[in-house]
PDB file of N, CA and C in Angstrom:
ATOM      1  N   UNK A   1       0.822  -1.190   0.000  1.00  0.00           N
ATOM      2  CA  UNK A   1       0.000   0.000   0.000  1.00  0.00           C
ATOM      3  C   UNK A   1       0.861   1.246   0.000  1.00  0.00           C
ATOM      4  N   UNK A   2       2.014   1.263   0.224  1.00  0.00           N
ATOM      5  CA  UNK A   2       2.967   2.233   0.759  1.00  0.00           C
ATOM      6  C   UNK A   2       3.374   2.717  -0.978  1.00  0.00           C
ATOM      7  N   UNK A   3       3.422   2.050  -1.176  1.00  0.00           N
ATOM      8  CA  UNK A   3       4.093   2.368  -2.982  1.00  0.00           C
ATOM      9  C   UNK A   3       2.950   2.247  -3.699  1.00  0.00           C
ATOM     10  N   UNK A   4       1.992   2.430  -3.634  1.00  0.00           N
ATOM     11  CA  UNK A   4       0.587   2.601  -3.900  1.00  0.00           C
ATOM     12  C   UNK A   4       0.557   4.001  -3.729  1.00  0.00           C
ATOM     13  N   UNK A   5       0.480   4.450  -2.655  1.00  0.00           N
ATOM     14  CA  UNK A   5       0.119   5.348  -2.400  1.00  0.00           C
ATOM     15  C   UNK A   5       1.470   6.582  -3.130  1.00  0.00           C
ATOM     16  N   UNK A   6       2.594   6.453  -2.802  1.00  0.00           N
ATOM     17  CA  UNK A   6       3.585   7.174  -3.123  1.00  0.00           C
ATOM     18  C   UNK A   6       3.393   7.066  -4.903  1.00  0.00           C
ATOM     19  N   UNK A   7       3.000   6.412  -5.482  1.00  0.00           N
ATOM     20  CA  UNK A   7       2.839   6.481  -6.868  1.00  0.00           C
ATOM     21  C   UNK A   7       1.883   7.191  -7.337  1.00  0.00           C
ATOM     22  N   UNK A   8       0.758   7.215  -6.522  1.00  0.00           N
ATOM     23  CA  UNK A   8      -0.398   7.987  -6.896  1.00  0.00           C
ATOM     24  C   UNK A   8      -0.193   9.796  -6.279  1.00  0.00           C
ATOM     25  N   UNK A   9       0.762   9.613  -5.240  1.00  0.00           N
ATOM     26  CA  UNK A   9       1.072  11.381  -4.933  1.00  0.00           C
ATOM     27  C   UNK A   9       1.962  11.545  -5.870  1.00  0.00           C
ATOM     28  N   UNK A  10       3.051  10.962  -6.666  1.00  0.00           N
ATOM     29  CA  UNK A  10       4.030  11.386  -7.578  1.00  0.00           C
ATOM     30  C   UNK A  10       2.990  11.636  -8.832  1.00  0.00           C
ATOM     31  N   UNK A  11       1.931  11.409  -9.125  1.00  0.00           N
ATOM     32  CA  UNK A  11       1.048  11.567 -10.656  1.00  0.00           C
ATOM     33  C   UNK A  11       1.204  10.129 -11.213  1.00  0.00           C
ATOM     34  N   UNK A  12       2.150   9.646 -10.951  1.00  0.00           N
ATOM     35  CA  UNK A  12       2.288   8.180 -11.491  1.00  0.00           C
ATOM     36  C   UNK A  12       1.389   7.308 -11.498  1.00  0.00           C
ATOM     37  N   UNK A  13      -0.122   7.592 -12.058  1.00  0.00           N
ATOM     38  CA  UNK A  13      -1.787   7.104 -11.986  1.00  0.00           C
ATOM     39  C   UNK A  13      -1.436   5.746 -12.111  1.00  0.00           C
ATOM     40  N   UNK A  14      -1.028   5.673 -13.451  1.00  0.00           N
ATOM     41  CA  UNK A  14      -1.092   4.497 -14.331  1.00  0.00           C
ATOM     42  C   UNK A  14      -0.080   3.056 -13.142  1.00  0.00           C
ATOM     43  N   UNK A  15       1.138   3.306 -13.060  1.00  0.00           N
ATOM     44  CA  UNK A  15       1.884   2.492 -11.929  1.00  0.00           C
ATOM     45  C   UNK A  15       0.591   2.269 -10.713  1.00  0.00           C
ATOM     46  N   UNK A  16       0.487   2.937 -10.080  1.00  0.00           N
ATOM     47  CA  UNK A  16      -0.621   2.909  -8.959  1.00  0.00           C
ATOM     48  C   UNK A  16      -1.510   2.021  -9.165  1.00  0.00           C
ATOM     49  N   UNK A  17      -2.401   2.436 -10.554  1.00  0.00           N
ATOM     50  CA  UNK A  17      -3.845   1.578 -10.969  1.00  0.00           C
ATOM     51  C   UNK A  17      -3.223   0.032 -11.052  1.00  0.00           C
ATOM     52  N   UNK A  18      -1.813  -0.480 -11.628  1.00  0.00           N
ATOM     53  CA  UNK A  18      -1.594  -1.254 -11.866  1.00  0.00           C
ATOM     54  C   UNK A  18      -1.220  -2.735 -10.181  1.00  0.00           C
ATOM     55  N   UNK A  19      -0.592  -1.613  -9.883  1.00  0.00           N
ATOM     56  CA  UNK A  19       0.115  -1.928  -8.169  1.00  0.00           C
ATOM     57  C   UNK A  19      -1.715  -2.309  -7.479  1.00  0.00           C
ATOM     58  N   UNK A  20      -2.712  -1.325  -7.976  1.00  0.00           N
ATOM     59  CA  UNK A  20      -3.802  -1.792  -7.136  1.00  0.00           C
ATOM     60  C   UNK A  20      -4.869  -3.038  -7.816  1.00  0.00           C
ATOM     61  N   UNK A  21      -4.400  -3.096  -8.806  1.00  0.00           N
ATOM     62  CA  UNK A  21      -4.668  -4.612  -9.594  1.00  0.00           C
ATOM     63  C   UNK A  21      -4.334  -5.679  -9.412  1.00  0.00           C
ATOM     64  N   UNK A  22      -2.817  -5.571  -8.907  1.00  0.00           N
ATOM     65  CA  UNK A  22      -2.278  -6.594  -8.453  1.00  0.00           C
ATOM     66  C   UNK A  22      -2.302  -7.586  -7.128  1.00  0.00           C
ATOM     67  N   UNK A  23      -2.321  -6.327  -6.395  1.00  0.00           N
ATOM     68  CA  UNK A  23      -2.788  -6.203  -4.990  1.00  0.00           C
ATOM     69  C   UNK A  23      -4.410  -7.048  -4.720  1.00  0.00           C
ATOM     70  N   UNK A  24      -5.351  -6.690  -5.519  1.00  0.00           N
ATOM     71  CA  UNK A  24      -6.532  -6.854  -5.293  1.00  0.00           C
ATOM     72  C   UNK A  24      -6.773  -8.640  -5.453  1.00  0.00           C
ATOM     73  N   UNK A  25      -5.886  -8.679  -6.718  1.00  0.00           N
ATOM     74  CA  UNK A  25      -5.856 -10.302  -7.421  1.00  0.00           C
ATOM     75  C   UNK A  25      -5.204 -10.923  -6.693  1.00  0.00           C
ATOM     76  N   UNK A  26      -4.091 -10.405  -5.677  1.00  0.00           N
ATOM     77  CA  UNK A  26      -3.213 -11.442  -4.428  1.00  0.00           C
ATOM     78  C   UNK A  26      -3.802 -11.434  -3.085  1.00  0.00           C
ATOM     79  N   UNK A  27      -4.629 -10.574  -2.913  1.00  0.00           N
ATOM     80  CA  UNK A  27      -4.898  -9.958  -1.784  1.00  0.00           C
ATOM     81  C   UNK A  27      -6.701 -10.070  -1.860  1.00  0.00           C
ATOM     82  N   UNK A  28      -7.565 -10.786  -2.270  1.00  0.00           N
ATOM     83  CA  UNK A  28      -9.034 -10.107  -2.354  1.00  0.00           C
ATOM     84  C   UNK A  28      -9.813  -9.555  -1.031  1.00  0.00           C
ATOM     85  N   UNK A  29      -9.326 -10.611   0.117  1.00  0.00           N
ATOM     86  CA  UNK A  29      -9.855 -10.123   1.563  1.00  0.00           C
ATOM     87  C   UNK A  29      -9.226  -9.525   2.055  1.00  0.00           C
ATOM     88  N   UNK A  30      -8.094  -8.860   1.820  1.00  0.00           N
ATOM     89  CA  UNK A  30      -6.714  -7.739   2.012  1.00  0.00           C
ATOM     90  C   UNK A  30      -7.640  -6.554   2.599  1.00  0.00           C
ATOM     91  N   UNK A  31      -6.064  -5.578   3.160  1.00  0.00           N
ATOM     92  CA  UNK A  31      -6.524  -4.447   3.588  1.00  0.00           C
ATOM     93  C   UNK A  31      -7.326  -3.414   2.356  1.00  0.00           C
ATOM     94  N   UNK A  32      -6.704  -3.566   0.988  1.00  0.00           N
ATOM     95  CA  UNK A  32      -7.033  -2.733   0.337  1.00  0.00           C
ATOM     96  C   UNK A  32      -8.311  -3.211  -0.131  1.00  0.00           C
ATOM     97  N   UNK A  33      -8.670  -4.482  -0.078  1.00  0.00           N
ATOM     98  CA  UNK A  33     -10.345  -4.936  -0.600  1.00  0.00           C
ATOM     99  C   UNK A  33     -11.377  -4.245   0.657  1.00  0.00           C
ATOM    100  N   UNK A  34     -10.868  -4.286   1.525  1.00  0.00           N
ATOM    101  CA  UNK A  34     -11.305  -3.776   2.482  1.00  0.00           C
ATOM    102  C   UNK A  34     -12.014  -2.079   2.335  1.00  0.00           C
ATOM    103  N   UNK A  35     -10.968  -1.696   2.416  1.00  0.00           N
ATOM    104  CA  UNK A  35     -10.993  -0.159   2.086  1.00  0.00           C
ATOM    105  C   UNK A  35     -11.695   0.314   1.317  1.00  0.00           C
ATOM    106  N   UNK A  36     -12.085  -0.413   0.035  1.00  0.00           N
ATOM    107  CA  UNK A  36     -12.455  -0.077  -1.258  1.00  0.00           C
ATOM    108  C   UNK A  36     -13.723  -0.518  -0.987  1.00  0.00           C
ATOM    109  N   UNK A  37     -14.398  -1.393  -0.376  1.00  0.00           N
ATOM    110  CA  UNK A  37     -15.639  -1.733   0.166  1.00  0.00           C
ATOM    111  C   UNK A  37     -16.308  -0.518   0.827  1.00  0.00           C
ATOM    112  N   UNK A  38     -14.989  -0.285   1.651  1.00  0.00           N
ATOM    113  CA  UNK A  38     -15.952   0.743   3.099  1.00  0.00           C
ATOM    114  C   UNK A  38     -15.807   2.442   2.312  1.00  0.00           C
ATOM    115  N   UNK A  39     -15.488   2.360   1.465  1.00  0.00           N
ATOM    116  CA  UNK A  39     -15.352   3.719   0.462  1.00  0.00           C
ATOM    117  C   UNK A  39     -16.954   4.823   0.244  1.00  0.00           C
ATOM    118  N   UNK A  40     -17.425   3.578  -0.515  1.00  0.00           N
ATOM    119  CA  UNK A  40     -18.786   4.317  -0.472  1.00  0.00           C
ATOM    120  C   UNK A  40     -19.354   4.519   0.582  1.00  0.00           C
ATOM    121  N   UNK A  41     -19.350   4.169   1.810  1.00  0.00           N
ATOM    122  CA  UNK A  41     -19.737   4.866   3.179  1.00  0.00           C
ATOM    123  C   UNK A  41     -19.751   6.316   3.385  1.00  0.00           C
ATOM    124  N   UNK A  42     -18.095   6.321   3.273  1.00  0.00           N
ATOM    125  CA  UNK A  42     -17.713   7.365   3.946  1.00  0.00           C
ATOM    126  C   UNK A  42     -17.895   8.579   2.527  1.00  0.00           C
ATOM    127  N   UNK A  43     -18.358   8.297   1.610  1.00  0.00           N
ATOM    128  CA  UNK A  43     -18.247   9.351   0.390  1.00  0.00           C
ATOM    129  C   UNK A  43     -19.714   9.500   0.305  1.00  0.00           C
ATOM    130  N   UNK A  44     -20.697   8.784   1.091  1.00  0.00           N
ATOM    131  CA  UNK A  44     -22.200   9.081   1.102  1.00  0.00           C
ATOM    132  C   UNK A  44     -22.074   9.902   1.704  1.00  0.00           C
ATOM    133  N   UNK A  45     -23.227  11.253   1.135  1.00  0.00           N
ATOM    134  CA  UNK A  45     -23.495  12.700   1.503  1.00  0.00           C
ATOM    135  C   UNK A  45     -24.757  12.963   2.431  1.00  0.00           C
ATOM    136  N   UNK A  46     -25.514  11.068   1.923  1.00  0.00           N
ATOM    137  CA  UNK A  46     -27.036  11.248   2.829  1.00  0.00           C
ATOM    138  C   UNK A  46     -26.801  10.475   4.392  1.00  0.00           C
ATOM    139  N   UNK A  47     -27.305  10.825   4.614  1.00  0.00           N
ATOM    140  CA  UNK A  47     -26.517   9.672   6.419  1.00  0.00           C
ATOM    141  C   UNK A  47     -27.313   8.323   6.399  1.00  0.00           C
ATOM    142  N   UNK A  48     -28.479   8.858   5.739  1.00  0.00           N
ATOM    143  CA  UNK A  48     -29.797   7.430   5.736  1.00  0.00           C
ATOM    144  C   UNK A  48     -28.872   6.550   4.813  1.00  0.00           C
ATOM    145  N   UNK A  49     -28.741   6.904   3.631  1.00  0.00           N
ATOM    146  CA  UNK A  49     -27.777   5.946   2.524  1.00  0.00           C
ATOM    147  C   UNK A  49     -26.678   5.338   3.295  1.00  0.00           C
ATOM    148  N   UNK A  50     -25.919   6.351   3.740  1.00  0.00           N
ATOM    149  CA  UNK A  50     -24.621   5.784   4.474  1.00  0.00           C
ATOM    150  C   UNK A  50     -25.067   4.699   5.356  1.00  0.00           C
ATOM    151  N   UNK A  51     -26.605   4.589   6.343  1.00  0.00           N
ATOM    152  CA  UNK A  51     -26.742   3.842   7.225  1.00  0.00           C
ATOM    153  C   UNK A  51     -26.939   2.475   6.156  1.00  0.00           C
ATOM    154  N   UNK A  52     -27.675   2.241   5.237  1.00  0.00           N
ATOM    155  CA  UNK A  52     -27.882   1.321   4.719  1.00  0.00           C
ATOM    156  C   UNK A  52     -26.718   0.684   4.232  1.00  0.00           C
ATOM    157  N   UNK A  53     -25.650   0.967   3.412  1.00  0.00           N
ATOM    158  CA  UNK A  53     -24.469   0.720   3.082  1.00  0.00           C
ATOM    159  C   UNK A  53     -23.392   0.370   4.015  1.00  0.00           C
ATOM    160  N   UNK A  54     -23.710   0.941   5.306  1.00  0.00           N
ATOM    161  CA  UNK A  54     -22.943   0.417   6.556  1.00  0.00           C
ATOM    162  C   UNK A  54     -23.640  -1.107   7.187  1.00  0.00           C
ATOM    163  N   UNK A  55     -24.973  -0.962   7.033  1.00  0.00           N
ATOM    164  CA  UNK A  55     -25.550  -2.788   7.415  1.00  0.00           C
ATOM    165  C   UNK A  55     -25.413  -3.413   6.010  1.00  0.00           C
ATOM    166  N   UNK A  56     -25.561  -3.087   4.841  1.00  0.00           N
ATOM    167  CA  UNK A  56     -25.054  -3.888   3.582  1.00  0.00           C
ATOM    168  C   UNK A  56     -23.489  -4.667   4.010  1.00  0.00           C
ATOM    169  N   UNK A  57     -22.720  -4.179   4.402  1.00  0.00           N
ATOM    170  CA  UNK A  57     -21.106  -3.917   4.305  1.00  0.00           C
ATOM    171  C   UNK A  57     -21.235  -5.158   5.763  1.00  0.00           C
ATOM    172  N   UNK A  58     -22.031  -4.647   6.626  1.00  0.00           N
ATOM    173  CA  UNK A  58     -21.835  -5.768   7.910  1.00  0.00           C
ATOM    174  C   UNK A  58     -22.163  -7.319   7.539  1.00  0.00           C
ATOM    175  N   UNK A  59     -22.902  -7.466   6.310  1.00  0.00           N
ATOM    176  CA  UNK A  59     -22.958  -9.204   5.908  1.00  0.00           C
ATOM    177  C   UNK A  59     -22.188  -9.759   5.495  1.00  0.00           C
ATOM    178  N   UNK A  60     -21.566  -8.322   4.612  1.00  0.00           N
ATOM    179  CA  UNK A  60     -20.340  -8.706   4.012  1.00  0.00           C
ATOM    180  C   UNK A  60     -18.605  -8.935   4.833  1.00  0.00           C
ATOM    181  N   UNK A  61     -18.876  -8.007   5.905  1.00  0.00           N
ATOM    182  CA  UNK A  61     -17.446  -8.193   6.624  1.00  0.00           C
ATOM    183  C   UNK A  61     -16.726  -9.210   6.899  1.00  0.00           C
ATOM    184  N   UNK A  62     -17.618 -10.389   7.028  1.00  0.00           N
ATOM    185  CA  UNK A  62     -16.858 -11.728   7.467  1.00  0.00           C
ATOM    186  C   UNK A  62     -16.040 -12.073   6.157  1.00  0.00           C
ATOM    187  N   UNK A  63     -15.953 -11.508   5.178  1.00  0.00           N
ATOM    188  CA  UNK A  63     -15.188 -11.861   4.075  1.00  0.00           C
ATOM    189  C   UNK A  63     -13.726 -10.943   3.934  1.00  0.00           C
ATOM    190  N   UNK A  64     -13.539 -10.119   5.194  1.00  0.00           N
ATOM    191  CA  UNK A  64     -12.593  -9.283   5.321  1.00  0.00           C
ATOM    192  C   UNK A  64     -11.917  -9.732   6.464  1.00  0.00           C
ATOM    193  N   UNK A  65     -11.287 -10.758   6.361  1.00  0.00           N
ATOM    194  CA  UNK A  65     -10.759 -10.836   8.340  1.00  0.00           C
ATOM    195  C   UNK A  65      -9.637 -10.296   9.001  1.00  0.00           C
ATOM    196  N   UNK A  66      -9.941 -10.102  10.316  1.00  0.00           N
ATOM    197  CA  UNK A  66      -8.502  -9.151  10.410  1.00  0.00           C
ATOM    198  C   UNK A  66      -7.523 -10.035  11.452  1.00  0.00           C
ATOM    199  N   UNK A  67      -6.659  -9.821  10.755  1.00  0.00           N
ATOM    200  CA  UNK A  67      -5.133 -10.466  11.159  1.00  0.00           C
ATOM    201  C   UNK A  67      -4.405  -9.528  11.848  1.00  0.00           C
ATOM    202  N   UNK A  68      -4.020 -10.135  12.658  1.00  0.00           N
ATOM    203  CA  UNK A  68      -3.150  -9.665  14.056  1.00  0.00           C
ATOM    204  C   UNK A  68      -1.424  -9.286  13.214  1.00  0.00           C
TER     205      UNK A  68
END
């Protein structure tokens, strides 16, 4: 995620998009599948939407597990 991220602050889109392709295909219950799930939450503007998308996301969580 670290060179993910540093690629996408350098403009380097294209490296990034690729690094997060890769990532996603090694990683599907990963931190970054994760993230990308809980995205539309936090970018909902209505709070009612956000509530629904936050119990949508809770059936789904067991497919995200978190490792110590």
């Amino acid at each position: 995620m670290i060179a993910i991220n540093l690629y996408a602050r350098t403009k380097r889109v294209r490296m990034a998009d690729s690094l997060d392709k890769a990532a996603l295909a090694k990683f599907p219950a990963g931190v970054l599948a994760r993230s990308m799930a809980q995205g539309p939450i936090f970018e909902s503007k209505d709070p009612v939407e956000a509530e629904k998308l936050y119990k949508k996301l809770g059936g789904e969580i067991s497919a995200f597990p978190i490792s110590e």
